[in-house]
Protein backbone atom coordinates (compact mmCIF):
# COMPACT_ATOMS: atom_id res chain seq x y z
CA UNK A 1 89.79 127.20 114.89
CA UNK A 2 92.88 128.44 116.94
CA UNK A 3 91.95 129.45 119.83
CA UNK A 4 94.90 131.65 120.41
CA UNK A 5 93.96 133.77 117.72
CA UNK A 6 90.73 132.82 116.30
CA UNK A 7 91.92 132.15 112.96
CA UNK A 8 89.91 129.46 111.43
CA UNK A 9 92.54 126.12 110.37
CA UNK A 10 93.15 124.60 106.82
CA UNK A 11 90.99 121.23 107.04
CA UNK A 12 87.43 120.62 106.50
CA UNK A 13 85.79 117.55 107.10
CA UNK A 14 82.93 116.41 104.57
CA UNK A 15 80.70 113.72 106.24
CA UNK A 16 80.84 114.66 109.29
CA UNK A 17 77.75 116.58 110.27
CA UNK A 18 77.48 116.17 114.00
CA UNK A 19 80.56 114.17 114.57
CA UNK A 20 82.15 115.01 117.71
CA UNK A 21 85.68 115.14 118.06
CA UNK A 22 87.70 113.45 120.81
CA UNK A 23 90.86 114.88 121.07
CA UNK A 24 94.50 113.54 122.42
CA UNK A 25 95.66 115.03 125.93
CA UNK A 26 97.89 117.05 124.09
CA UNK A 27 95.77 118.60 122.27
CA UNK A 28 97.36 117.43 119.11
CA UNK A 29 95.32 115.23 116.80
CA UNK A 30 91.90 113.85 117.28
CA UNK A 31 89.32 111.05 116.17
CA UNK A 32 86.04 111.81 114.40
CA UNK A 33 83.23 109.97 113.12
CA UNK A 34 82.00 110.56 109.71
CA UNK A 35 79.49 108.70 107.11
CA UNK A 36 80.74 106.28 104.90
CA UNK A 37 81.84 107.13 101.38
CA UNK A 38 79.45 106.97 99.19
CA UNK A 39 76.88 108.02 101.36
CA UNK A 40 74.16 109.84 100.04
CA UNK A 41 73.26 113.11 102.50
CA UNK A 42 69.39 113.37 103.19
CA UNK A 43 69.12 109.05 102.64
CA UNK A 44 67.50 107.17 105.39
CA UNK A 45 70.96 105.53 105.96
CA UNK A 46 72.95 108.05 105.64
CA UNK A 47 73.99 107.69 109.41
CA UNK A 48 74.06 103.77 108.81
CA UNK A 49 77.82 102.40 109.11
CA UNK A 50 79.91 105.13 109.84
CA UNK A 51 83.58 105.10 110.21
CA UNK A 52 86.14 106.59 112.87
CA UNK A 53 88.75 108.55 111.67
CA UNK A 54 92.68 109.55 113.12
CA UNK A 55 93.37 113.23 111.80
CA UNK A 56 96.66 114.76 112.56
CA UNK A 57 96.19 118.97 112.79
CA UNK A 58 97.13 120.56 110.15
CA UNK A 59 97.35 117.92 107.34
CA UNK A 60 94.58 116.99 104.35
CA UNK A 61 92.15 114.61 105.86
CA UNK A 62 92.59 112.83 102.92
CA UNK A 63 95.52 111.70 104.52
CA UNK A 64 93.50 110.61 107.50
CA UNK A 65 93.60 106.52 108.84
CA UNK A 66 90.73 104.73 109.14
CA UNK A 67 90.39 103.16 112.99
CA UNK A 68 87.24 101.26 113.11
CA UNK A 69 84.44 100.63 111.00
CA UNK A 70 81.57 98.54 111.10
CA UNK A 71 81.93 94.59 111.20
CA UNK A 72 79.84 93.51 108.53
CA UNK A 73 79.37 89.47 107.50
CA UNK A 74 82.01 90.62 104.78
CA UNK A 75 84.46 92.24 107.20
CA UNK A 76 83.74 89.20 109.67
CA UNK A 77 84.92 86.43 106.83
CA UNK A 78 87.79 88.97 105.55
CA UNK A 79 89.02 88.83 109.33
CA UNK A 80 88.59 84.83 109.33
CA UNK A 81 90.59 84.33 106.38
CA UNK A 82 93.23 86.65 106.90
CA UNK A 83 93.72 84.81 111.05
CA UNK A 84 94.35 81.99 109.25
């Protein structure tokens, strides 16, 4: 929402029930948290490995970069191989 004028922005967010965002200084862009794709709402594990997200304001969050995600033992040996 602007605040300005309390017109509601473009972008919606799917997975991202309770994610809370942490904005730039500037007030900018901001990181979220959101479930992982593929994740089935009302699972057990639907909170298990989420990922953090980069959005720029006013673009498609499809457009969004991935930061961090979990390290799994497949992340950890993609890591190792790609080091060396």
């Amino acid at each position: 929402m602007k605040v300005s004028d309390g017109s509601h922005l473009p972008e919606t967010f799917d997975r991202a029930q309770y994610s809370l965002p942490q904005w730039l200084p500037d007030g900018s862009d901001f990181f979220l948290n959101r479930a992982r794709e593929g994740a089935e709402r009302g699972s057990p594990d639907y909170y298990l490995n989420s990922v953090n997200w980069f959005h720029w304001l006013g673009t498609d969050p499809r457009r969004d970069i991935r930061i961090a995600e979990p390290v799994t033992a497949q992340s950890a040996i993609r890591s190792e191989i790609l080091s060396q």
